[in-house]
Protein backbone atom coordinates (compact mmCIF):
# COMPACT_ATOMS: atom_id res chain seq x y z
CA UNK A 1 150.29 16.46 -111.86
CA UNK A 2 153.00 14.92 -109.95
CA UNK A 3 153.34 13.47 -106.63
CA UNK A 4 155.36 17.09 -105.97
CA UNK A 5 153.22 19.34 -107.32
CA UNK A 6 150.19 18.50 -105.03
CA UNK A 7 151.48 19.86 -101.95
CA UNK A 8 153.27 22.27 -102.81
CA UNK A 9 150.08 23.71 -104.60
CA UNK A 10 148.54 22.99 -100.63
CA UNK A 11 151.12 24.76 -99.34
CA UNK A 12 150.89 27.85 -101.53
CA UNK A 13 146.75 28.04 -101.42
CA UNK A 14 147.11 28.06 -97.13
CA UNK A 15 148.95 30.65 -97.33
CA UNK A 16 147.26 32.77 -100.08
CA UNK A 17 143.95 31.97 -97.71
CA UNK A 18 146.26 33.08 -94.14
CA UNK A 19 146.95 36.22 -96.14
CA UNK A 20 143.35 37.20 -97.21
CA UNK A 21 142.23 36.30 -93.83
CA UNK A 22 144.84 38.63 -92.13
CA UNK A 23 143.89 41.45 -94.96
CA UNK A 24 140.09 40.90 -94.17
CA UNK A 25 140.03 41.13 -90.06
């Protein structure tokens, strides 16, 4: 992985988790 890929891979997985979270309440 490169130094890029890391957080943009953070960045997508907070907002796939925001998303579930706002699905489940």
């Amino acid at each position: 992985m490169s130094g890029r890929a890391v957080p943009l891979f953070l960045l997508f997985l907070c907002l796939t988790l925001g998303s579930v979270q706002n699905q489940g309440s």
